[in-house]
N, C-alpha and C. Protein backbone atom coordinates (compact mmCIF):
# COMPACT_ATOMS: atom_id res chain seq x y z
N UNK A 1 122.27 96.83 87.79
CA UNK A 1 121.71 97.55 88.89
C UNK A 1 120.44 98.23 88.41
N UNK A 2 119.45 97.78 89.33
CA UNK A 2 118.28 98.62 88.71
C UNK A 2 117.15 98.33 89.81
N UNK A 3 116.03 98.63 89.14
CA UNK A 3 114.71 98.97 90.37
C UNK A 3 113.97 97.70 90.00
N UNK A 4 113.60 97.03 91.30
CA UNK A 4 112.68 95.66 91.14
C UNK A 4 111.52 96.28 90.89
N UNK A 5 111.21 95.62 89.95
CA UNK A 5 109.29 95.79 89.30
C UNK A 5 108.48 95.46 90.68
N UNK A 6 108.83 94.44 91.42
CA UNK A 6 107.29 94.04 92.41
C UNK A 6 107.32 94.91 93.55
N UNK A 7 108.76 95.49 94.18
CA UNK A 7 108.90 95.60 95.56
C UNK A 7 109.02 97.64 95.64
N UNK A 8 109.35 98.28 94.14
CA UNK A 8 108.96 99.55 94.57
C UNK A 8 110.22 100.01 93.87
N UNK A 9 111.14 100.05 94.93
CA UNK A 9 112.10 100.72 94.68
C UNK A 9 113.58 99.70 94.60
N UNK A 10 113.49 98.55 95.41
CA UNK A 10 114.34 97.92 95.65
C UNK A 10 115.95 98.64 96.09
N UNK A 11 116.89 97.95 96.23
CA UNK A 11 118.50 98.63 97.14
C UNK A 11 118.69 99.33 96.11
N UNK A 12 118.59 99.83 95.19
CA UNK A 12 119.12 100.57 94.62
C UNK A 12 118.41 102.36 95.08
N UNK A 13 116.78 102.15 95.02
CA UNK A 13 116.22 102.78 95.23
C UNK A 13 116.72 103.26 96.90
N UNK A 14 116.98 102.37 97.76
CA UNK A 14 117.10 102.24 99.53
C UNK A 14 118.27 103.27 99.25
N UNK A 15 119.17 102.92 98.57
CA UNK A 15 120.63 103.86 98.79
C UNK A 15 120.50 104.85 98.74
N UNK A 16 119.84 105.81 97.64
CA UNK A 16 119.31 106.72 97.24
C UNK A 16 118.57 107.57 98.45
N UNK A 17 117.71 106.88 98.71
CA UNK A 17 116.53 106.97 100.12
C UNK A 17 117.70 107.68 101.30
N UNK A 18 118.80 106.78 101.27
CA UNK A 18 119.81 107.14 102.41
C UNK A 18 120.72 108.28 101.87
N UNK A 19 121.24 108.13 101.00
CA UNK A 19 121.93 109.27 100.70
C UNK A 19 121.04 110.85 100.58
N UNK A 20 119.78 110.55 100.57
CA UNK A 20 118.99 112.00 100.34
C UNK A 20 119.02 112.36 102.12
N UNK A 21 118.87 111.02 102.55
CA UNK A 21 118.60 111.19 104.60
C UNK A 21 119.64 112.03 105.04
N UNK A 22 121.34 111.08 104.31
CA UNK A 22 122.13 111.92 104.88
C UNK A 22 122.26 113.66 104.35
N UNK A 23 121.80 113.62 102.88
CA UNK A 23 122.27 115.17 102.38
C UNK A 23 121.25 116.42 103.24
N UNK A 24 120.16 115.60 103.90
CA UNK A 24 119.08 116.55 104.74
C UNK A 24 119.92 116.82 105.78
N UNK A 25 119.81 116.07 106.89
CA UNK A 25 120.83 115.66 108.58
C UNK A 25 121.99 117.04 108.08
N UNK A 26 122.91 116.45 106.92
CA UNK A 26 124.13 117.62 106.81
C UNK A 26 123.75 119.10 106.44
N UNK A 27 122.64 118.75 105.65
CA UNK A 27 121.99 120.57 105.92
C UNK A 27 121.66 121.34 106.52
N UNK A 28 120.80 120.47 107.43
CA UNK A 28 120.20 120.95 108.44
C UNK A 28 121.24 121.39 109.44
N UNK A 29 121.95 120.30 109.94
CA UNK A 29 122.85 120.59 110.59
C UNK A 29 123.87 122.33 110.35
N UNK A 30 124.12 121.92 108.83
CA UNK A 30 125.19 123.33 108.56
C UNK A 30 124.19 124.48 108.79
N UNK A 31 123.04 124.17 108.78
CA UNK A 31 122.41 125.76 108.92
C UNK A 31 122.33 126.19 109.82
N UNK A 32 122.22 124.82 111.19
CA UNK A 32 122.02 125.48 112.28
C UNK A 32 123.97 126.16 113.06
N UNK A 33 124.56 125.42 112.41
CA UNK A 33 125.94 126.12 112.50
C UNK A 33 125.96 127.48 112.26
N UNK A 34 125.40 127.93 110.93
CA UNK A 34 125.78 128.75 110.47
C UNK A 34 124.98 130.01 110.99
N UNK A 35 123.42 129.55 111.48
CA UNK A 35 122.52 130.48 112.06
C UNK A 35 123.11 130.86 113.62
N UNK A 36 123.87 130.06 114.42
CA UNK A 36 123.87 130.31 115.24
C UNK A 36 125.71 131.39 115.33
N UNK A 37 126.67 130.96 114.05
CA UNK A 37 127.49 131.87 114.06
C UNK A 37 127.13 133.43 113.81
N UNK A 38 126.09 133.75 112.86
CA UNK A 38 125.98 134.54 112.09
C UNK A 38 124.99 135.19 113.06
N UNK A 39 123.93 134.85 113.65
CA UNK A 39 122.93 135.29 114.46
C UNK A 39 122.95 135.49 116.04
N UNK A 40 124.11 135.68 116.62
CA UNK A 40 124.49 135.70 117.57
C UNK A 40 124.89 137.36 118.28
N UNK A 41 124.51 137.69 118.76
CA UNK A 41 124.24 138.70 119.35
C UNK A 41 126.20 138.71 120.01
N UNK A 42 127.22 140.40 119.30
CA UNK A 42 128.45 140.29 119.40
C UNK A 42 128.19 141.18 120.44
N UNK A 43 129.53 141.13 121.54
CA UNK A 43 129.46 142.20 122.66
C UNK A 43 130.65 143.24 122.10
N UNK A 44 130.25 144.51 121.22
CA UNK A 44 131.42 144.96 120.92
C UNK A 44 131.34 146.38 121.26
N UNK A 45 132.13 147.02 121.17
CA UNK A 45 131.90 148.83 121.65
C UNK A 45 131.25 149.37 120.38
N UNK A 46 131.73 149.58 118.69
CA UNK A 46 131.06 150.37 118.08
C UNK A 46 131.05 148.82 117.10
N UNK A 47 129.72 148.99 116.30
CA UNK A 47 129.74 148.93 114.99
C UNK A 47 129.54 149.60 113.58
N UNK A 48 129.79 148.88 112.87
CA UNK A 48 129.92 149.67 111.36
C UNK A 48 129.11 149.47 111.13
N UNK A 49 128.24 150.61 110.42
CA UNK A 49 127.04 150.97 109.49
C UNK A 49 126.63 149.69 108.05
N UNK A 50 125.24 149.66 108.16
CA UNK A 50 125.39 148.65 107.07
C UNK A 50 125.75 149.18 105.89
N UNK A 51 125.66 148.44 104.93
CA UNK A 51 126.72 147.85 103.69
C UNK A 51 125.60 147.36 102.86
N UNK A 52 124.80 148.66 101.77
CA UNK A 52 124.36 148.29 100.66
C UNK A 52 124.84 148.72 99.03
N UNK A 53 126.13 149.19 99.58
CA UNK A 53 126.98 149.06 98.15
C UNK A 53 127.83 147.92 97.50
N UNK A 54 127.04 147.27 96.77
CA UNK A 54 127.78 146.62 96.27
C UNK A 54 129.63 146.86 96.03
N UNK A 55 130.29 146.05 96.21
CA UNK A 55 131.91 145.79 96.66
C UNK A 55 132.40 146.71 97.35
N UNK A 56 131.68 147.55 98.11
CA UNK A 56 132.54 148.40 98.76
C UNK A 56 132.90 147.84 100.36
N UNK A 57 132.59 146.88 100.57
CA UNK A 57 133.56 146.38 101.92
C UNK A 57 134.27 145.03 100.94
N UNK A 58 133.83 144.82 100.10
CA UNK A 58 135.56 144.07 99.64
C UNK A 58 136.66 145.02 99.58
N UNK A 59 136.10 146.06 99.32
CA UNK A 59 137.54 146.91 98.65
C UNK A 59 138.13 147.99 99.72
N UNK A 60 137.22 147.84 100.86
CA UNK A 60 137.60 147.97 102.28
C UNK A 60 138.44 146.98 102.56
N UNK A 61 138.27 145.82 102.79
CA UNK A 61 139.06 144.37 103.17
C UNK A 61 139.89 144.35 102.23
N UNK A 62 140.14 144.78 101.07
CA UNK A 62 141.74 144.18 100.27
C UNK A 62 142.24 145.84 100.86
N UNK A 63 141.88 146.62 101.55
CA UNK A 63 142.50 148.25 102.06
C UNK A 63 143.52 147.54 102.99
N UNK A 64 142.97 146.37 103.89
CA UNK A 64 143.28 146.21 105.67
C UNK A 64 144.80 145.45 105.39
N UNK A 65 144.90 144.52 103.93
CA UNK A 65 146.03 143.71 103.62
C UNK A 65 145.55 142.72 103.55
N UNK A 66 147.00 142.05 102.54
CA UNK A 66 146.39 139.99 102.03
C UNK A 66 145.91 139.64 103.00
N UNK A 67 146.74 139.50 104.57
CA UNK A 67 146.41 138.38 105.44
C UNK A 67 144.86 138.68 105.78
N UNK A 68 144.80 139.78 106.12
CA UNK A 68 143.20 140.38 106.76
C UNK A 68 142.11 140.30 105.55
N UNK A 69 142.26 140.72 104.68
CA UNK A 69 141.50 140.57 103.34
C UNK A 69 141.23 138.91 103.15
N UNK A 70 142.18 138.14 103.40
CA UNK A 70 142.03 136.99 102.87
C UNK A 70 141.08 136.19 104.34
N UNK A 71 141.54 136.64 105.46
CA UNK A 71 140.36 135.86 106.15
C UNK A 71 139.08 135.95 106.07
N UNK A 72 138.50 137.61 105.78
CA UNK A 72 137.41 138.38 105.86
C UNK A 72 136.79 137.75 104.74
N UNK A 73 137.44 137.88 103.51
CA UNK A 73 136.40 137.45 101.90
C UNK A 73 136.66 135.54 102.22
N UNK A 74 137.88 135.48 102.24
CA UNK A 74 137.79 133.73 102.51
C UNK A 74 137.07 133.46 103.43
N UNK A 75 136.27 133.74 104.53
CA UNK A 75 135.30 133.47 105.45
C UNK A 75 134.12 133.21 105.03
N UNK A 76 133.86 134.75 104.13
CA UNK A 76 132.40 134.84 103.46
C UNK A 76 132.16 133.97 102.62
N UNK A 77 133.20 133.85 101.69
CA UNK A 77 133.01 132.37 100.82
C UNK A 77 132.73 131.67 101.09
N UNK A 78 133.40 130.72 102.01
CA UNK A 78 133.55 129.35 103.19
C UNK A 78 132.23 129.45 103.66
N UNK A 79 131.50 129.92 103.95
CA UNK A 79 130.48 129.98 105.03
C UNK A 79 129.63 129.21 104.47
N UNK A 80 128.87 129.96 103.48
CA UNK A 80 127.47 128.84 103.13
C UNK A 80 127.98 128.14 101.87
N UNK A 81 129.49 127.83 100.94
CA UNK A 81 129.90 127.08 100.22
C UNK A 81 129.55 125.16 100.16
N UNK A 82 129.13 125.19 101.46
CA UNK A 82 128.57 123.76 101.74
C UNK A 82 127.09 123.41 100.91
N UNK A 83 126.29 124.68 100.92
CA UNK A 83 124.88 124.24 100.41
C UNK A 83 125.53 123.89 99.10
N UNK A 84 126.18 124.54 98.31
CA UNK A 84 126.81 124.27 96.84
C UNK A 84 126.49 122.87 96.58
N UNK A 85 126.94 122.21 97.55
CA UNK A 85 126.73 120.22 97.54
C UNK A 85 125.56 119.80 98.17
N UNK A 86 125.61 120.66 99.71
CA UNK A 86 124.48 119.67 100.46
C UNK A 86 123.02 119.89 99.50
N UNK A 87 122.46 120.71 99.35
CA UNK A 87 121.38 121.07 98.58
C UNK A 87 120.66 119.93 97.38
N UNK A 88 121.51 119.90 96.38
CA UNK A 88 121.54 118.78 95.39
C UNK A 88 121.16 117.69 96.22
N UNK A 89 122.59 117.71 97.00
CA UNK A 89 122.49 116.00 98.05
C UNK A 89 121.44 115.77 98.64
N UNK A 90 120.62 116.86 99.07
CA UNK A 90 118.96 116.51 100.12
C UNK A 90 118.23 116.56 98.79
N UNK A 91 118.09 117.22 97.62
CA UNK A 91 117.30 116.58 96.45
C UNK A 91 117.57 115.67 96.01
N UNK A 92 118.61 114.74 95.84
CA UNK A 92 118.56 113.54 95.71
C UNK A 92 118.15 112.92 93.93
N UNK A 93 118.65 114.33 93.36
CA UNK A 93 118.09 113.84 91.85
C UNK A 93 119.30 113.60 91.12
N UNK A 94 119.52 112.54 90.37
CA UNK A 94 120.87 112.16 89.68
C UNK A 94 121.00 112.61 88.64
N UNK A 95 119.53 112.55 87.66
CA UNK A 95 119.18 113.12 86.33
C UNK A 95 118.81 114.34 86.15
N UNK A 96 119.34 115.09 86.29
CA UNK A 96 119.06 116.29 85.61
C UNK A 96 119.61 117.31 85.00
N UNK A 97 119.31 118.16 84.64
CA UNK A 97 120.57 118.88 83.53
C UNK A 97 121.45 119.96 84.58
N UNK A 98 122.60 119.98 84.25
CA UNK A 98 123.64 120.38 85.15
C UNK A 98 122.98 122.23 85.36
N UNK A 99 122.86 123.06 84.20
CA UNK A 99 122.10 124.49 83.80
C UNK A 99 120.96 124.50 85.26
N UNK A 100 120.17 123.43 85.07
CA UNK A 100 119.15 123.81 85.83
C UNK A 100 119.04 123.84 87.54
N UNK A 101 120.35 122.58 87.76
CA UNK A 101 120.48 122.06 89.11
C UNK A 101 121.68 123.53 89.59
N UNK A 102 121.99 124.33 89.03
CA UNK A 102 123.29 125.15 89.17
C UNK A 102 122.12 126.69 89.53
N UNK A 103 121.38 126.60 88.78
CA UNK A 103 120.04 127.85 88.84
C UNK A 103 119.14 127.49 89.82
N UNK A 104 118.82 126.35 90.44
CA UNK A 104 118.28 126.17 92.01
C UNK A 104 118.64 126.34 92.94
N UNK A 105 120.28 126.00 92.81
CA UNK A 105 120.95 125.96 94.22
C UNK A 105 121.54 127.12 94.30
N UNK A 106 121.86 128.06 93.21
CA UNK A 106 122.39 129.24 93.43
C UNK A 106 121.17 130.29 93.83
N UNK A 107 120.05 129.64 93.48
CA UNK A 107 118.87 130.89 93.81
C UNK A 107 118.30 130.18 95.57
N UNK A 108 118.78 129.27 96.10
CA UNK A 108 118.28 128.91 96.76
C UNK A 108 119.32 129.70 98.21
N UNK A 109 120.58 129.29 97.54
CA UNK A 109 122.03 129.73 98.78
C UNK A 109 121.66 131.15 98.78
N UNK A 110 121.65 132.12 97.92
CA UNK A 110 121.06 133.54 97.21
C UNK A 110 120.06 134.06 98.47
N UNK A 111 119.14 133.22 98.67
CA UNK A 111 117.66 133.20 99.61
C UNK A 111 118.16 133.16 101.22
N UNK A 112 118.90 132.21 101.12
CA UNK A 112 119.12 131.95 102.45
C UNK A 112 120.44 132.63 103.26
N UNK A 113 121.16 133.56 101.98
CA UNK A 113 122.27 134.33 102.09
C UNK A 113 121.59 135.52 103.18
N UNK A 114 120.27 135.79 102.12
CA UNK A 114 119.68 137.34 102.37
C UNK A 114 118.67 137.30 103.67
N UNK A 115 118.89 135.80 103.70
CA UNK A 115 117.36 135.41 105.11
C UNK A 115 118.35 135.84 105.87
N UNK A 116 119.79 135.32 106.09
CA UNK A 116 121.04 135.87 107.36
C UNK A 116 120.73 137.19 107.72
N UNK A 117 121.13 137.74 106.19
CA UNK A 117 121.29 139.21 106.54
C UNK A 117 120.49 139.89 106.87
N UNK A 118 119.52 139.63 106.51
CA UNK A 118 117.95 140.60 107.22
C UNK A 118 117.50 139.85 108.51
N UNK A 119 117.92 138.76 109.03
CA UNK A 119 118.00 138.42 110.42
C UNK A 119 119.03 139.07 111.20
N UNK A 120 119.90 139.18 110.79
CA UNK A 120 121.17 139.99 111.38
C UNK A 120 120.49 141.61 111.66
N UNK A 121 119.60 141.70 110.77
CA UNK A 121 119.26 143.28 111.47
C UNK A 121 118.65 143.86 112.67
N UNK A 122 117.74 142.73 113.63
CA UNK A 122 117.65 142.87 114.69
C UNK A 122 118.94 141.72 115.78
N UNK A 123 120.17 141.64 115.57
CA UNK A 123 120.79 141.31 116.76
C UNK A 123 121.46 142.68 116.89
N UNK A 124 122.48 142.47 118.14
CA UNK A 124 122.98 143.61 118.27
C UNK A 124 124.33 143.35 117.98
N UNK A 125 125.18 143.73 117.15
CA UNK A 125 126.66 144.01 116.91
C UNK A 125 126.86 143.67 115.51
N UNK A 126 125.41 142.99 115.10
CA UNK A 126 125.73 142.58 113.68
C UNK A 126 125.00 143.35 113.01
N UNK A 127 125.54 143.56 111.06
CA UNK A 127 125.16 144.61 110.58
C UNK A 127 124.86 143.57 109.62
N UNK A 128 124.18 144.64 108.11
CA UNK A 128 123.32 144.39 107.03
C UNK A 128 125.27 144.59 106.08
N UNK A 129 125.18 143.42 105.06
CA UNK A 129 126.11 143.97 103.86
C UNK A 129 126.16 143.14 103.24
N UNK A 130 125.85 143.54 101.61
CA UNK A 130 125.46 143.06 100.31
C UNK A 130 126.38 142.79 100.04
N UNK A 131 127.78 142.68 100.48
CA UNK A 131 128.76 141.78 100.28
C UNK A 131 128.99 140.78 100.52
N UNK A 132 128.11 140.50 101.72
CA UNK A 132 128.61 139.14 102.47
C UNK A 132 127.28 137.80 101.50
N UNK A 133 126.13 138.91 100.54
CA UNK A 133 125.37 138.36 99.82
C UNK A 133 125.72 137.69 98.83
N UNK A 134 126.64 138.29 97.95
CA UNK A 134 127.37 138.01 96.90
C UNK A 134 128.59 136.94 97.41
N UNK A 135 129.28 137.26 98.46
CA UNK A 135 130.34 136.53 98.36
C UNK A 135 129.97 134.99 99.28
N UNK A 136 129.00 134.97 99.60
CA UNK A 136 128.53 133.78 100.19
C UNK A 136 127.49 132.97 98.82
N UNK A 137 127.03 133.52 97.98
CA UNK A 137 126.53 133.06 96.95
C UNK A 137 127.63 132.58 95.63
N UNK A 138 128.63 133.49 96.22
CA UNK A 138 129.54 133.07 94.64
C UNK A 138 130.67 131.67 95.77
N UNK A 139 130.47 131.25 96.61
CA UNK A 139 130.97 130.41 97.42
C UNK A 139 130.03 129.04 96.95
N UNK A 140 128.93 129.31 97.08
CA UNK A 140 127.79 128.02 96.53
C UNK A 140 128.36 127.89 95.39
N UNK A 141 128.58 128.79 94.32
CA UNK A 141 128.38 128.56 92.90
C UNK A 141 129.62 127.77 92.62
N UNK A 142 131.01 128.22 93.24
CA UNK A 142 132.09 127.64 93.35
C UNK A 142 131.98 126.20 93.55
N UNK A 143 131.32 125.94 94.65
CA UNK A 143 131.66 124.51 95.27
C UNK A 143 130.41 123.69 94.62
N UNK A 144 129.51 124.22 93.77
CA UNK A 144 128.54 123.35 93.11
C UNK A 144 129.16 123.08 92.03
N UNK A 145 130.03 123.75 91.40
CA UNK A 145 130.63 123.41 89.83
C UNK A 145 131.80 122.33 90.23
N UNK A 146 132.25 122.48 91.28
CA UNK A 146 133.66 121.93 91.73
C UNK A 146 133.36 120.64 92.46
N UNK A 147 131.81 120.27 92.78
CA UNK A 147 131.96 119.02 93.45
C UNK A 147 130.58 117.62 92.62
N UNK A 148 129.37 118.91 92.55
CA UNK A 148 128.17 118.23 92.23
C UNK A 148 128.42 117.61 90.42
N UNK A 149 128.79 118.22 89.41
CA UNK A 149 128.86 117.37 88.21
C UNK A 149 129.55 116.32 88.76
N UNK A 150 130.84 116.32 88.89
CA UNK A 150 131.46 114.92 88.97
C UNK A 150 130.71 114.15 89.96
N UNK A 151 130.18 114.39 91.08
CA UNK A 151 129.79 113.25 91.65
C UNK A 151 128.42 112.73 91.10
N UNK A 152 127.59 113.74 90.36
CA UNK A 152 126.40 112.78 89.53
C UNK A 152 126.70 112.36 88.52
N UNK A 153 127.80 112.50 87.50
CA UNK A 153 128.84 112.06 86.42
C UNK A 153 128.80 110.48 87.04
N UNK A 154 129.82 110.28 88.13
CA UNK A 154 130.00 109.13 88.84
C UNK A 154 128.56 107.98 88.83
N UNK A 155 127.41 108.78 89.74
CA UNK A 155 126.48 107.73 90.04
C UNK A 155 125.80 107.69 88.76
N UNK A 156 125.75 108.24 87.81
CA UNK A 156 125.23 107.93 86.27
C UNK A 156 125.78 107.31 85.91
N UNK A 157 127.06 106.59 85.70
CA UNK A 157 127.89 105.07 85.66
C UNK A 157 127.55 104.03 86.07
N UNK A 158 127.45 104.42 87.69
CA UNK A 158 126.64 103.33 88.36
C UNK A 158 125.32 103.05 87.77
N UNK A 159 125.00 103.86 87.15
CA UNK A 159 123.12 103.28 87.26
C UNK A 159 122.49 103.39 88.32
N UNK A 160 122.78 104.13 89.31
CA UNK A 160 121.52 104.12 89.94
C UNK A 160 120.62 105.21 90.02
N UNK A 161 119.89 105.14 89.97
CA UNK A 161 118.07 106.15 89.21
C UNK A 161 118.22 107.39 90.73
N UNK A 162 117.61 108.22 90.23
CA UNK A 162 117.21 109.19 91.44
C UNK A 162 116.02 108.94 92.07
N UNK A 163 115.54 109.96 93.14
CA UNK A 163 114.17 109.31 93.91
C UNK A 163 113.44 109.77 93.21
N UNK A 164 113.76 111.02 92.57
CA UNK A 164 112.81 111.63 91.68
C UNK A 164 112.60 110.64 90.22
N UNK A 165 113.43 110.14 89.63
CA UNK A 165 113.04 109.47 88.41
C UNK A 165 112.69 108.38 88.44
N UNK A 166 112.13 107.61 89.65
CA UNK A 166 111.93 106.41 90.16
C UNK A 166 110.16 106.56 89.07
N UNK A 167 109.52 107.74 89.41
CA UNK A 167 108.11 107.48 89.17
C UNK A 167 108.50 107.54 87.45
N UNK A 168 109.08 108.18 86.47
CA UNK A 168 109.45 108.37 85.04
C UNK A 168 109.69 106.88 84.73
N UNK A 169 110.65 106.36 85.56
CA UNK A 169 110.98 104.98 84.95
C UNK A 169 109.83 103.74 85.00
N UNK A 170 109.05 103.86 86.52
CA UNK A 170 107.84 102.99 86.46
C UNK A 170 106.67 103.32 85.14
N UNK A 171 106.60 104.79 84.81
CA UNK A 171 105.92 104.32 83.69
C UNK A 171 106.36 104.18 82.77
N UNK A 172 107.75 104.36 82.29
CA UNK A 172 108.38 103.78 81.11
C UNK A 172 108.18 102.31 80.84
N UNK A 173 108.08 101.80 82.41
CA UNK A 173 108.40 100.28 82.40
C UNK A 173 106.62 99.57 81.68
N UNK A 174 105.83 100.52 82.87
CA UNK A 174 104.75 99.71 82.48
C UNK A 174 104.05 100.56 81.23
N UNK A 175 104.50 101.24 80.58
CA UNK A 175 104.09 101.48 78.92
C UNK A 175 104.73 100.48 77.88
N UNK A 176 106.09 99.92 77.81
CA UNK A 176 106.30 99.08 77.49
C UNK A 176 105.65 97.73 77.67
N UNK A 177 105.64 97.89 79.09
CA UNK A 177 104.78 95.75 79.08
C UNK A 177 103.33 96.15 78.56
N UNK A 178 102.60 97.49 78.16
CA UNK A 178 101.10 97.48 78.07
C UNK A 178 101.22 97.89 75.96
N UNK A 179 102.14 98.53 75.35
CA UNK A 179 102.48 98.22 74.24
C UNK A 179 101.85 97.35 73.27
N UNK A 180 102.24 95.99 73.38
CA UNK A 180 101.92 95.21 72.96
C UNK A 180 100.64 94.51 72.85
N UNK A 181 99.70 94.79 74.01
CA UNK A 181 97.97 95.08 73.52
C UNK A 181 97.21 96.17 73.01
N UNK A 182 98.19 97.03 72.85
CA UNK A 182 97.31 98.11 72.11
C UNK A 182 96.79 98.77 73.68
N UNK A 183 95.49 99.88 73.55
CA UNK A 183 95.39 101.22 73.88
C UNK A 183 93.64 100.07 74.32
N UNK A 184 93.02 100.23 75.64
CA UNK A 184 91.40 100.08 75.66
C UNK A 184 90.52 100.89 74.71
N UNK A 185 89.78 100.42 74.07
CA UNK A 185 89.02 100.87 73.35
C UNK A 185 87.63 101.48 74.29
N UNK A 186 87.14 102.70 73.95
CA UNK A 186 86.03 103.49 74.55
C UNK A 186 85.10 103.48 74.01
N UNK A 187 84.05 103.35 74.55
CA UNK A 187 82.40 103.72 73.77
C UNK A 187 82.32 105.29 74.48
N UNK A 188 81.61 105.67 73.23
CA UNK A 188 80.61 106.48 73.48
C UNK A 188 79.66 106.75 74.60
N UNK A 189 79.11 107.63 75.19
CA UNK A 189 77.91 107.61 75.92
C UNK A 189 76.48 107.59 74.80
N UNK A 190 75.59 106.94 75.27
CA UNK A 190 74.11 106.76 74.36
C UNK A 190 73.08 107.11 75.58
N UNK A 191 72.41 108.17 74.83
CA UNK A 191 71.30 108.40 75.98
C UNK A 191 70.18 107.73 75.90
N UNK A 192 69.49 107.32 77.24
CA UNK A 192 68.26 106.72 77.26
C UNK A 192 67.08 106.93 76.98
N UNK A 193 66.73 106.11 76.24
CA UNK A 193 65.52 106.09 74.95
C UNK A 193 64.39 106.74 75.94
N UNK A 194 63.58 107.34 75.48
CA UNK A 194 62.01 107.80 75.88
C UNK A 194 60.98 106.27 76.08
């Protein structure tokens, strides 16, 4: 399995092409899920004050009991735990070091945690809390360790290249076939005689 020299990318490259199509479509999609749960204007009598202490509405929610605690923090988790995968999946890169792909997507879910919450500050019923920052970011980090190695583990078996290393490998390819003549030789510039 590999990339045809004449035609670009060839099916190997096409799959790739599609699997990045679908990891976009499912992102996009979950965000607009998630923008429209989270950004939705609640009809309620009072709300609670925002929440810039770090764990202090977790430790409100383990106050209320397991069952209630466990929907409230298991919610926050659950929520944006999808970018953990989709993210990678719309980059579409197979090769790269696990450290670095784990420090994008966690700074990226991180971004888009805090875009919620500071959108949430003009609806009405919804509040600001640096809990729901953390626990929606440590939800990415979860489901990126738990799904993304093994499945680029997998397509690194297969052999098939990322979209991104498509351009690395074309010049690997054509430094090798150019090798064997050596390097063009350069002149000098010579200025014109008087």
């Amino acid at each position: 399995m590999g990339v045809r020299q004449g035609s670009g990318q060839g099916s190997d490259g096409q799959a790739v092409i599609h699997f990045r199509a679908a990891g976009v479509t499912l992102l996009l999609a979950h965000l607009l899920f998630v923008g429209w749960l989270t950004l939705r204007p609640l009809d309620v009598p009072w709300t609670a004050a925002a929440n810039f202490e770090p764990l202090a509405s977790i430790r409100n929610d383990l106050a209320l009991g397991p069952a209630e605690a466990l929907r409230r923090i298991g919610g926050a988790l659950l929520l944006l735990a999808p970018l953990g995968v989709l993210l990678p999946m719309a980059g579409g890169r197979v090769f790269v070091p696990p450290w670095v792909s784990l420090l994008r997507t966690v700074a990226a879910g991180a971004l888009i945690s805090l875009a919620i919450e500071l959108g949430q500050t003009g609806v009405p019923g919804q509040v600001v809390d640096i809990d729901s920052v953390l626990l929606n970011t440590t939800g990415v980090v979860v489901a990126h360790l738990l799904v993304v190695p093994v499945c680029r583990a997998r397509l690194r078996r297969r052999g098939v290249p990322g979209v991104r290393d498509l351009p690395r490998y074309r010049q690997e390819t054509r430094l090798r076939d150019e090798a064997p003549g050596g390097s063009t030789p350069t002149i000098s510039r010579v200025g014109i005689a008087p």
